[in-house]
Each structure stands twice: as structure tokens, then as C-alpha cells.
Protein backbone atom coordinates (compact mmCIF):
# COMPACT_ATOMS: atom_id res chain seq x y z
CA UNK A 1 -8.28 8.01 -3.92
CA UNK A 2 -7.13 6.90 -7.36
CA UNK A 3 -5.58 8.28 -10.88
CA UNK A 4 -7.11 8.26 -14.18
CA UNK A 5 -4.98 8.73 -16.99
CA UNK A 6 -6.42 10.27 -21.15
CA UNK A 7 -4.78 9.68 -24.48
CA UNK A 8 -4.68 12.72 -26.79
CA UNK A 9 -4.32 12.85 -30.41
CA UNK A 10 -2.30 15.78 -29.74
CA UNK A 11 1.62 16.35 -29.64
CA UNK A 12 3.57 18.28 -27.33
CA UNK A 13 4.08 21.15 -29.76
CA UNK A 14 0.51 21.42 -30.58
CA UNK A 15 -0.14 22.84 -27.32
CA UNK A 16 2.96 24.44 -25.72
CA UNK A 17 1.69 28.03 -26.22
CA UNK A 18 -1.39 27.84 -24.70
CA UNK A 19 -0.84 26.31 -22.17
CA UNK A 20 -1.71 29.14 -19.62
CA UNK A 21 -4.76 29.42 -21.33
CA UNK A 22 -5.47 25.85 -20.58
CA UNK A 23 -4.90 26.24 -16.85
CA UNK A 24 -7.03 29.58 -16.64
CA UNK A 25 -9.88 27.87 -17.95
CA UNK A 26 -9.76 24.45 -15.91
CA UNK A 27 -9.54 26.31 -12.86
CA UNK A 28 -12.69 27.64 -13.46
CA UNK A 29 -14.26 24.22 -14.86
CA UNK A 30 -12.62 22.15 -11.37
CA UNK A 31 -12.69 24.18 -8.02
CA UNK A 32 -9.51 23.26 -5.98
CA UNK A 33 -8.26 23.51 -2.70
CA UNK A 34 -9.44 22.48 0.98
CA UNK A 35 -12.94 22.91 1.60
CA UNK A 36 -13.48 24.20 -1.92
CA UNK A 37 -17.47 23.94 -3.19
CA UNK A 38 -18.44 22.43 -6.59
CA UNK A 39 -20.12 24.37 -9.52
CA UNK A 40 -22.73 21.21 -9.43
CA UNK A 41 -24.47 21.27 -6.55
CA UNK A 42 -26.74 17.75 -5.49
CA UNK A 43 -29.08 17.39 -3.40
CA UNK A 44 -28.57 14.72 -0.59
CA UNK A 45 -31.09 12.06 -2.21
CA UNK A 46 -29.16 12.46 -5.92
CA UNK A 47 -25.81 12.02 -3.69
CA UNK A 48 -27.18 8.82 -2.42
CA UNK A 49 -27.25 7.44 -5.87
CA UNK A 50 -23.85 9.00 -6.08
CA UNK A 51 -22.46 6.43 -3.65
CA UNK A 52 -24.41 3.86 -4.82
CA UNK A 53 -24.09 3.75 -8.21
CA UNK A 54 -20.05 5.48 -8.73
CA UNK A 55 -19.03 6.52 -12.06
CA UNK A 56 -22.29 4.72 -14.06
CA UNK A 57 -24.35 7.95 -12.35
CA UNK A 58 -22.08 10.45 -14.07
CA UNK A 59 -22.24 8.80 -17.31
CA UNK A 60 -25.98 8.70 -16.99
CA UNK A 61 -25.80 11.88 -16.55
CA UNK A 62 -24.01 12.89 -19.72
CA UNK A 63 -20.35 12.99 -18.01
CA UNK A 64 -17.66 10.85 -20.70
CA UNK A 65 -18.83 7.87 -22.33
CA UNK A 66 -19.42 3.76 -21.23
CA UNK A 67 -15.88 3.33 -22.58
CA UNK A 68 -14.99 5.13 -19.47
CA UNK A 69 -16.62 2.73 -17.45
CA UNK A 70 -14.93 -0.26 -19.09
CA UNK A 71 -11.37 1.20 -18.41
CA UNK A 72 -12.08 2.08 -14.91
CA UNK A 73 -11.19 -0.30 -12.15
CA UNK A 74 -14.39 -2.12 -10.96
CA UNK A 75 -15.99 -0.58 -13.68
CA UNK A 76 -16.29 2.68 -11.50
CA UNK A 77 -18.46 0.55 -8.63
CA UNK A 78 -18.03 -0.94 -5.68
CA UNK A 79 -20.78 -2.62 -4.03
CA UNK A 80 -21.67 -0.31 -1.05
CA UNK A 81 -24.31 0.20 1.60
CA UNK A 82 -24.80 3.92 2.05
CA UNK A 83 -26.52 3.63 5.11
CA UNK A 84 -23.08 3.41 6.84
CA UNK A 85 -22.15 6.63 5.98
CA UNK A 86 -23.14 9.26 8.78
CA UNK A 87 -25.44 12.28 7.87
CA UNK A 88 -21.81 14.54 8.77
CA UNK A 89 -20.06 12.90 5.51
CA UNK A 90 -23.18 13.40 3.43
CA UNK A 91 -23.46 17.26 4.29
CA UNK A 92 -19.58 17.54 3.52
CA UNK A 93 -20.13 16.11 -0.03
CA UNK A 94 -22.78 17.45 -1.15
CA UNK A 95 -21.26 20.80 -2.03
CA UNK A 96 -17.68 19.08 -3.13
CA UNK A 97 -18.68 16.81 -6.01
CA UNK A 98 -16.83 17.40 -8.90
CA UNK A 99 -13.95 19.35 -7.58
CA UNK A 100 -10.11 18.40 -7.35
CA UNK A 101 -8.98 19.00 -3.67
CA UNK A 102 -6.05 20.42 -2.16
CA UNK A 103 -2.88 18.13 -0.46
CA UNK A 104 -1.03 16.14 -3.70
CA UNK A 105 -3.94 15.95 -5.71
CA UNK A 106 -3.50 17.32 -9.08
CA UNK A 107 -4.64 17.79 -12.72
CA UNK A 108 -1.77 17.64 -15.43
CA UNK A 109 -1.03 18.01 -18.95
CA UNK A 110 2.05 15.63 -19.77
CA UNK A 111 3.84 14.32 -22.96
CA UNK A 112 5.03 10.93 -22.93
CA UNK A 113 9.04 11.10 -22.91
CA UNK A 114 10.13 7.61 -23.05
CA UNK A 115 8.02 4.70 -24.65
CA UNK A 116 10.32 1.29 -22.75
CA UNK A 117 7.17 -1.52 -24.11
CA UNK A 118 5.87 -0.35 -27.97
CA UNK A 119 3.20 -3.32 -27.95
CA UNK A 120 1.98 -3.06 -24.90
CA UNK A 121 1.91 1.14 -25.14
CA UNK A 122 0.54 0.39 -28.06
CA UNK A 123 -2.62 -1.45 -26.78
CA UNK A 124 -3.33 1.26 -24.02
CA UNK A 125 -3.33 4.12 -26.44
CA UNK A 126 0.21 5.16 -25.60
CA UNK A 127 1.56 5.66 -29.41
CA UNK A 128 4.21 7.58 -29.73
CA UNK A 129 6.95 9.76 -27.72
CA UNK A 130 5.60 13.68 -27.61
CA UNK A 131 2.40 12.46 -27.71
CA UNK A 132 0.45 14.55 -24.56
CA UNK A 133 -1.75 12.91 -21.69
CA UNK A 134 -4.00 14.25 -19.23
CA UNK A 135 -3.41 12.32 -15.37
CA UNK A 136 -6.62 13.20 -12.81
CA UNK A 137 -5.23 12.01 -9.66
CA UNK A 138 -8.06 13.10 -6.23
CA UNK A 139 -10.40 10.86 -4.32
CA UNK A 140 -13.71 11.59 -2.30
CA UNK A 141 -12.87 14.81 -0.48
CA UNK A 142 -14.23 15.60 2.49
CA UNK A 143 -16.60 12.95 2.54
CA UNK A 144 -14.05 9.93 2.65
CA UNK A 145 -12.19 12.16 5.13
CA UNK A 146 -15.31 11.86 7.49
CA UNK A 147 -15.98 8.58 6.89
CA UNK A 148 -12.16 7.86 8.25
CA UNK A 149 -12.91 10.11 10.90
CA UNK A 150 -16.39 8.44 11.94
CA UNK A 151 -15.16 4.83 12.23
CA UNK A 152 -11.77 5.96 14.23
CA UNK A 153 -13.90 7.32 16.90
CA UNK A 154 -16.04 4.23 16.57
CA UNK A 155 -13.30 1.53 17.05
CA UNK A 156 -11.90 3.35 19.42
CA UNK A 157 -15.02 3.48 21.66
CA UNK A 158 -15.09 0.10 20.98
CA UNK A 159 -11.82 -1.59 20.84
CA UNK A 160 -9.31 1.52 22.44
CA UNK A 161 -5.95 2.42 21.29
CA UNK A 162 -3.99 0.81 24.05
CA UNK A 163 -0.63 0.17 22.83
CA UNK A 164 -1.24 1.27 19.28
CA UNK A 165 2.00 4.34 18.32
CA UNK A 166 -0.99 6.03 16.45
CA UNK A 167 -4.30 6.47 16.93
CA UNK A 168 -5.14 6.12 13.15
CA UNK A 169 -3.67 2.84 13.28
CA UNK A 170 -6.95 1.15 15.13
CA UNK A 171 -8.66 -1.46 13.36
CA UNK A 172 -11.75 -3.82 13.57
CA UNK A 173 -11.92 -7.53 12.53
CA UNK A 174 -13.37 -7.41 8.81
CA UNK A 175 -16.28 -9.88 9.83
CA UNK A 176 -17.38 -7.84 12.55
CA UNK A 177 -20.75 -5.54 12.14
CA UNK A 178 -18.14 -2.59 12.87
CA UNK A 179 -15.62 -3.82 10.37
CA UNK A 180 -18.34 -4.92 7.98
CA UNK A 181 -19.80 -1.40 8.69
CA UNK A 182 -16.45 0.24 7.90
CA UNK A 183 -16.11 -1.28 5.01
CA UNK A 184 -19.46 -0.16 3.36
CA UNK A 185 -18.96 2.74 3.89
CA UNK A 186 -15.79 3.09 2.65
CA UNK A 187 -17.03 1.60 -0.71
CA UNK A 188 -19.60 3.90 -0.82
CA UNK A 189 -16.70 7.05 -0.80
CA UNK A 190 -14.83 5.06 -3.17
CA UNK A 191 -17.60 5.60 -5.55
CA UNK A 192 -17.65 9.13 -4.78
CA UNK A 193 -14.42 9.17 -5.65
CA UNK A 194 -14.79 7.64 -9.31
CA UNK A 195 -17.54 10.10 -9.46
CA UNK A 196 -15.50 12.91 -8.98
CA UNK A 197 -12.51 11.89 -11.74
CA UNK A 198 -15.38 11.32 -14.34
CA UNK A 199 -16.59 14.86 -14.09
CA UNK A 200 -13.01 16.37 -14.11
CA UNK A 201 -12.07 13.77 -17.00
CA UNK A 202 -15.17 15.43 -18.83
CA UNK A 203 -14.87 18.81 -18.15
CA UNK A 204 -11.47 18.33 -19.12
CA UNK A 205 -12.36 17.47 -22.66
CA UNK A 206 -14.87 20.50 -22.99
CA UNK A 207 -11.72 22.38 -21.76
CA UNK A 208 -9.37 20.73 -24.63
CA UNK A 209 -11.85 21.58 -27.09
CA UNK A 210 -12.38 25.23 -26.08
CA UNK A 211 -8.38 25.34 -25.82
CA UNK A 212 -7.15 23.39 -28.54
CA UNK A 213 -9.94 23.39 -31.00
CA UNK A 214 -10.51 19.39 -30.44
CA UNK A 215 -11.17 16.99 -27.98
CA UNK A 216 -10.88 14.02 -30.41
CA UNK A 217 -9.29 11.10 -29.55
CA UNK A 218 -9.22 11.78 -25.73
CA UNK A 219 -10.04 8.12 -24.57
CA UNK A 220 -9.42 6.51 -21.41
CA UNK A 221 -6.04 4.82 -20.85
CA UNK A 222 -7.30 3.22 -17.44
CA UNK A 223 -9.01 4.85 -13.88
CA UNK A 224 -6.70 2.77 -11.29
CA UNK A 225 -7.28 3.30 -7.09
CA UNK A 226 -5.40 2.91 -4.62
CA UNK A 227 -5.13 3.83 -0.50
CA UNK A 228 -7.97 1.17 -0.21
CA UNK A 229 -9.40 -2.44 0.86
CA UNK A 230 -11.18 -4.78 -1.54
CA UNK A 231 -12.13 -8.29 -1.40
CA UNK A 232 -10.42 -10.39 -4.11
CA UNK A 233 -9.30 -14.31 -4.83
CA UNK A 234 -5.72 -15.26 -4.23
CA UNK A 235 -3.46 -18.30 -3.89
CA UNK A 236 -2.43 -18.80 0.08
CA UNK A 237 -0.09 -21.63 0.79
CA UNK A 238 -1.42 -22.92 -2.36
CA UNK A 239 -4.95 -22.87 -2.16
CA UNK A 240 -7.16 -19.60 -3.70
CA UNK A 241 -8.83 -18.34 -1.00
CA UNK A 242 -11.07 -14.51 -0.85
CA UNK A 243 -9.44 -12.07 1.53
CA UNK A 244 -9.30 -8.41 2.18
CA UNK A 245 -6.23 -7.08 0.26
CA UNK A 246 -5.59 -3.46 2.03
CA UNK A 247 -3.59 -1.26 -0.61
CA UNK A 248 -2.32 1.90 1.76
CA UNK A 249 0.38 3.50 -0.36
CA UNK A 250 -0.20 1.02 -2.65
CA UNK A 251 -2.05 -0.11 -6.27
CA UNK A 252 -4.04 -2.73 -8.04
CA UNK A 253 -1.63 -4.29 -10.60
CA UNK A 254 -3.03 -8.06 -12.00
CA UNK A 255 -1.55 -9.37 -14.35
CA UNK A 256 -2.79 -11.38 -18.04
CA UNK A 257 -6.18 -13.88 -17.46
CA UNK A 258 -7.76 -11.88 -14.54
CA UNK A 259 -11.46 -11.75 -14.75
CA UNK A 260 -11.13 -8.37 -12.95
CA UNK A 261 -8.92 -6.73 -15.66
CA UNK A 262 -11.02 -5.27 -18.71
CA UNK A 263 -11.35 -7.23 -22.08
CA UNK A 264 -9.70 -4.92 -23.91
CA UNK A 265 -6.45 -5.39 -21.35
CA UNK A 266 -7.08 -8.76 -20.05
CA UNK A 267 -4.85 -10.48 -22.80
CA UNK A 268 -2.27 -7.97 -21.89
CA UNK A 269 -2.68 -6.92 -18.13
CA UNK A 270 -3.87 -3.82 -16.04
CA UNK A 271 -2.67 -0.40 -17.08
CA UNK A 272 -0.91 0.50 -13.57
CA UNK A 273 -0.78 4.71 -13.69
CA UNK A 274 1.86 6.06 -10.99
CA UNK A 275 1.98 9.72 -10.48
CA UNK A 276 4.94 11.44 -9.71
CA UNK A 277 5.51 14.52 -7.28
CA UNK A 278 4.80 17.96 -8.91
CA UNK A 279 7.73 18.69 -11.45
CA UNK A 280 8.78 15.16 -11.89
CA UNK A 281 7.94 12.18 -14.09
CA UNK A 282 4.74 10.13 -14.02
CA UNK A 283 4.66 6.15 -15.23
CA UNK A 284 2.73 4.00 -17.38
CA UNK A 285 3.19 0.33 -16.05
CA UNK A 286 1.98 -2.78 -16.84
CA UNK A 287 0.18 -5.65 -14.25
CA UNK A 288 1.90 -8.73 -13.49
CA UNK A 289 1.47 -12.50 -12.68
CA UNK A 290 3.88 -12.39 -10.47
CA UNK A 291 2.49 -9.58 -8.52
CA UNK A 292 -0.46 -11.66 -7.79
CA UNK A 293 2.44 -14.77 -6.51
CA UNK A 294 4.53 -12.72 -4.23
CA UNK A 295 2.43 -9.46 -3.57
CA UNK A 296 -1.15 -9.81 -3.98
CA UNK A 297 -1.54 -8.41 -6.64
CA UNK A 298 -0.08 -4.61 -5.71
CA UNK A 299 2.69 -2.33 -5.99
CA UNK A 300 3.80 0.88 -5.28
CA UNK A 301 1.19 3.94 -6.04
CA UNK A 302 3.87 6.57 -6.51
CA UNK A 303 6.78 8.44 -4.43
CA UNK A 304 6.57 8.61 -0.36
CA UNK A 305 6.92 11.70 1.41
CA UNK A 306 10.43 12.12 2.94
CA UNK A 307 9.41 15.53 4.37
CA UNK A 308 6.05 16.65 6.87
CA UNK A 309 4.02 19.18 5.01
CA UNK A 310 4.30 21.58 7.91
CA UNK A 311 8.27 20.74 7.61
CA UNK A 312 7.63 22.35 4.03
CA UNK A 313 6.10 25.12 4.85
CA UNK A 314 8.63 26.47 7.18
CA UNK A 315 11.45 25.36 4.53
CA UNK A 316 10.09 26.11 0.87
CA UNK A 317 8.62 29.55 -0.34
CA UNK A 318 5.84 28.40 -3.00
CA UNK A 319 6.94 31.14 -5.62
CA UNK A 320 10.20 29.78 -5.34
CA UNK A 321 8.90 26.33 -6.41
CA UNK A 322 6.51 27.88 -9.18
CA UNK A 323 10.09 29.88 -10.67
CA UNK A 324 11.98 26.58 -10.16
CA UNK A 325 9.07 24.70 -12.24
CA UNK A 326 9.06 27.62 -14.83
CA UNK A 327 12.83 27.39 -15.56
CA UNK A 328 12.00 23.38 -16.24
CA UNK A 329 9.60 24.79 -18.85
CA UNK A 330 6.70 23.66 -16.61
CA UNK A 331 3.28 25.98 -16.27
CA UNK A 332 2.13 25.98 -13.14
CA UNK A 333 -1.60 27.62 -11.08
CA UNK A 334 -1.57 26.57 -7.50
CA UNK A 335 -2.12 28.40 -4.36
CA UNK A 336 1.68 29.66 -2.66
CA UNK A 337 0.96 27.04 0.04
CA UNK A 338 -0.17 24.40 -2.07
CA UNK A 339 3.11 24.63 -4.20
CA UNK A 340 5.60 24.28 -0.75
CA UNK A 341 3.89 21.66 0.53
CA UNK A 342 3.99 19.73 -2.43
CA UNK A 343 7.90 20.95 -3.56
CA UNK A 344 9.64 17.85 -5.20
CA UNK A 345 12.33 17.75 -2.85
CA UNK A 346 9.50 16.45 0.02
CA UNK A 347 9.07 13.00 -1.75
CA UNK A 348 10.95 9.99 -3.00
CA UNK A 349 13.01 9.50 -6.07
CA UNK A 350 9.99 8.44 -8.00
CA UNK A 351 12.05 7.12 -10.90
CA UNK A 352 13.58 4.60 -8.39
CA UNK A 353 10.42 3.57 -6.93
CA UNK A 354 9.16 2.63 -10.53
CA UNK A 355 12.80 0.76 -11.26
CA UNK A 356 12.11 -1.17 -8.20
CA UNK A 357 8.83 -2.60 -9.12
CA UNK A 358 9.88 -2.79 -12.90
CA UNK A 359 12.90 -5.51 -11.13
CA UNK A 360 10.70 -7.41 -9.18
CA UNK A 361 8.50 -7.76 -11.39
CA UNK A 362 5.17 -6.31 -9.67
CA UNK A 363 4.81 -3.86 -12.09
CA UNK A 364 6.53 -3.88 -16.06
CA UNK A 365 7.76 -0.43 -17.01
CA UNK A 366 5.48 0.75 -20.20
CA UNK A 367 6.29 4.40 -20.40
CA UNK A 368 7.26 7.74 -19.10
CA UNK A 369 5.33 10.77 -18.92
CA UNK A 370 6.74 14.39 -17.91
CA UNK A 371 4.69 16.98 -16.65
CA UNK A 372 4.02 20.31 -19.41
CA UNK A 373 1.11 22.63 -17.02
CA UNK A 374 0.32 21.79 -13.65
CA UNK A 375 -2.88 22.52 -11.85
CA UNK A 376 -2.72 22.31 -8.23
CA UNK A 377 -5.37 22.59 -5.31
């Protein structure tokens, strides 16, 4: 799963009116919602090189440009052998490339309300207050849903769940073949996952231009993951040393000097994008040294639930949340159950969370974005 975040030339007044518009025709660019098809369909050897190649495919392809690839975090790969995903994941992606998803995932038009770094909004395209951004936030569907699904049955053949308060909470040793196997494929929906935000980002900018009469000036602030394991250097009791760094409910965020970090940024640090809830604020942050002293690297990757999504359902009516979200002077297209599930009030103060990191220092406030149109699965 991940978020990728677009710079617009355009300003919040430039668009307000058609916004509608905007979200009729997206919807019928990106399919949303559980179990929804894509309009490109692949056939199982072309989403092979899907999962081995990630977001380089879709550029090949003629989906958004190499200056994609150099703002997305590994450079939209990860090193992955697809042999470790099961024939059952492969069937459910073939017919879900390119398409959103349902749960918090999300397309949004947003304007940038509060600017708290100039120089450093500056450098990732962020240049003025008004100015309106497009966040992509969904992951590998179905497929990376299977894959989960595959390796919990596996470790627990293996290892059982004696003891454990959740089944979903069973593990293998990384150096193991299982944990080793776990792990490639699990790279291999990552890249699915990159994948799928380059076609939306592109589609998106077709949609602009249809819409708004340009698509200039929609570059790529930065394509950041999270919910994920990677293998990275980091100082342990004082010596650098490569281990697995496990994100859940968490985000890259390196600081100045990382090789890992894009030239453009690496003076600078990571762009760190962290989505909000539906209706409420999103963040621009920046990446830290001292994330990589006292957290490896990471912080927060956006608000916690504080409410079960079947707790929402029996609690929240979804046209209630779309009028609530109107009267903010918010557009919103999103299936009734969609909408409850993901109601504000069922997640963490997101401003906090972001004031939090911004104090200790894992993650430098940059700017705030509000949301103008949401699209939901």
C-alpha cells in the first residue's frame, strides 16, 4: 500500500465548479470498490512482468513519465521473485490492475491550506497556499490480499499459532526459505502496487485535461509506501548493520545524505505524504536524521482507526456523511457503505498525529492539504 501525491499549476478557484464533473469522469477512468475489474485487462504472462518490473512496466507502456520513477520510493521496484506468488493471487490480479479499491483507499483533489516550511515546499513543488494537489493513496488489491492470505496458512502449517492473541500475528524467521519466500512475494505485490498508482496518476492527468482544459505542470511530488518490510542499513548500538525494518502503520521518512532518497530531494530529505481520513486534512512532511537515530527511519502513515468498520456501519448512515462533507464544501462519489465505514469520526485526530512526529522530530511539518472532491471505492 502507499500514497502518491501531484503538483498542479492550478488554484483552488480554477476548479471549484467543476468539480462534479471531475469525479463523474474519474470514476469511469479508475473502477472502485471490492472486487471491482479493471478497464485494462493483462494477460497472466504481461502480469508477470508486472511484478517484476513495478512502475518501470507502466511507463514503458506509455503510463506518466521517468520523472515518475525518480520520485517514487525505490524507484517504483523492489527486487522480487514472482515465483512465490501462488497461481490464486495471479488470477485475482489480473482483472484488478489499474483500479482504486474499496476500504480507506481514495483519490482526492486538495488545495494546500497552510505552507509551515517555504524552502523546503518549495523544492517539492509545493508553491503556494490555494494551490490544488491530487493524493492516490491504494496498494495491490486482491493480489497482496492473497499473498497475506497464502503465507498465513503456510506459517501456520508450519510454525502454529499457539499462544499468539491473533492469528494474523504469525511470523517466520526472515532467513528461513518460508520467510525468504514471504518476503518475495510480498515485493513482488509491492510492485503491483506502484503499478497500480502510476496508471491512476496517469489517467488522472488525461482526466485534468478533459476537465480543466490542462494537465500542465502535474509532476510528481513523491510515491511513498508504507504497511511493509524492506531491507535497509542502520546504526545498532553503534555499528550500521542491514536489517528488515517492518513499517505496519507506518512510513519511510530518511532524512538529508541517504543514498535511497532521490537526487533531486537528497540535499533536502524524503517528501513523507500522510493522508488524512475522508473530510479531514492531509500532510506534506519532510524526512529526518533523527528518524533514522531513534526510529529507523519511520513514522506515522496517517490517523488509526478508533472505531471497527462493522461498528460504523451499524452507527453512521453514508448519506449522512456525504451531507455532512457537502456542508464542509467537500464533493463527494462513494458507495453509501463506503462513506460509513470510512466517516471521520472512526479515526484519530490526524492533525495530532502529524504534531507528534513534527515534535519528535521523525517527520518536519512542510504543509497542509484539505480535501476539495473526494472519490471513494
Amino acid at each position: 500500500c502507499g500514497v502518491r501525491l501531484l503538483r498542479t499549476d492550478l488554484k483552488a478557484e480554477d476548479i471549484l465548479s467543476k468539480r462534479k464533473q471531475f469525479l463523474e469522469e474519474i470514476y469511469k477512468e479508475v473502477p472502485a470498490g471490492v472486487g471491482k475489474g479493471g478497464i485494462t485487462r493483462v494477460t497472466k504472462d504481461v502480469l508477470m512482468e508486472v511484478l517484476s518490473k513495478g512502475a518501470k512496466w507502466a511507463v514503458e507502456q506509455g503510463y506518466g513519465t521517468a520523472d515518475d520513477l525518480q520520485k517514487t520510493e525505490e524507484y517504483g521496484n523492489m527486487k522480487a521473485d514472482i515465483n512465490a506468488v501462488s497461481e490464486r493471487a495471479l488470477q485475482r490480479g489480473i482483472p484488478q490492475l489499474g483500479t482504486l479499491g474499496a476500504g480507506n483507499h481514495f483519490l482526492e483533489l486538495q488545495k494546500v491550506d497552510q505552507i509551515f516550511d517555504k524552502e523546503t515546499a518549495k523544492s517539492f513543488g509545493v508553491d503556494n497556499e490555494g494551490q490544488v494537489m491530487v493524493m492516490i493513496h491504494c496498494g495491490s488489491r486482491g493480489l497482496g490480499h492473497q499473498v497475506a492470505s497464502d503465507y498465513i496458512k503456510k506459517m501456520e502449517d508450519k510454525y502454529g499459532i499457539e499462544g499468539l492473541p491473533d492469528r494474523e500475528l504469525i511470523n517466520a524467521p526472515i532467513n528461513s526459505e518460508l520467510g525468504q519466500e514471504y518476503y518475495n512475494a510480498m515485493c513482488a505485490a509491492v510492485n503491483f502496487a506502484f503499478v497500480n498508482r502510476q496508471m491512476i496518476a496517469h489517467w488522472t492527468r488525461d482526466v485534468f485535461k478533459k476537465v480543466f482544459g490542462s494537465s500542465e505542470g502535474m509532476g510528481q511530488v513523491y510515491d511513498v509506501c508504507h504497511n511493509l518490510a524492506k531491507f535497509e542499513k542502520h546504526v545498532v548500538d553503534g555499528e550500521e548493520k542491514e536489517v528488515c525494518v517492518h513499517r505496519k502503520g507506518a512510513t519511510r521518512s530518511f532524512g538529508p545524505g541517504r543514498a535511497e532518497v532521490p537526487e533531486v530531494y537528497r540535499d533536502i530529505g524524503q517528501p513523507v505524504i500522510i493522508p488524512g481520513s475522508m473530510g479531514t486534512a492531509s500532510y506534506v512532511l519532510v524526512g529526518t536524521k533523527k528518524a533514522e537515530e531513534i526510529s529507523f527511519g519511520s513514522t506515522a502513515h496517517g490517523a488509526g482507526r478508533v472505531g471497527s468498520r462493522s461498528h460504523a456501519l451499524r452507527t453512521i448512515r453514508g448519506e449522512q456523511v456525504a451531507r455532512d462533507l457537502a456542508s464542509k464544501g467537500i464533493e463527494v462519489k462513494g458507495p453509501w457503505k463506503g462513506l460509513a465505514e470510512e466517516a471521520p469520526q472512526m479515526y484519530k485526530d490526524i492533525d495530532e498525529v502529524v504534531r507528534t512526529s513534527h515534535k519528535l522530530g521523525i517527520g518536519n511539518l512542510v504543509a497542509r492539504l484539505v480535501p476539495l472532491a473526494v472519490m471513494k471505492g
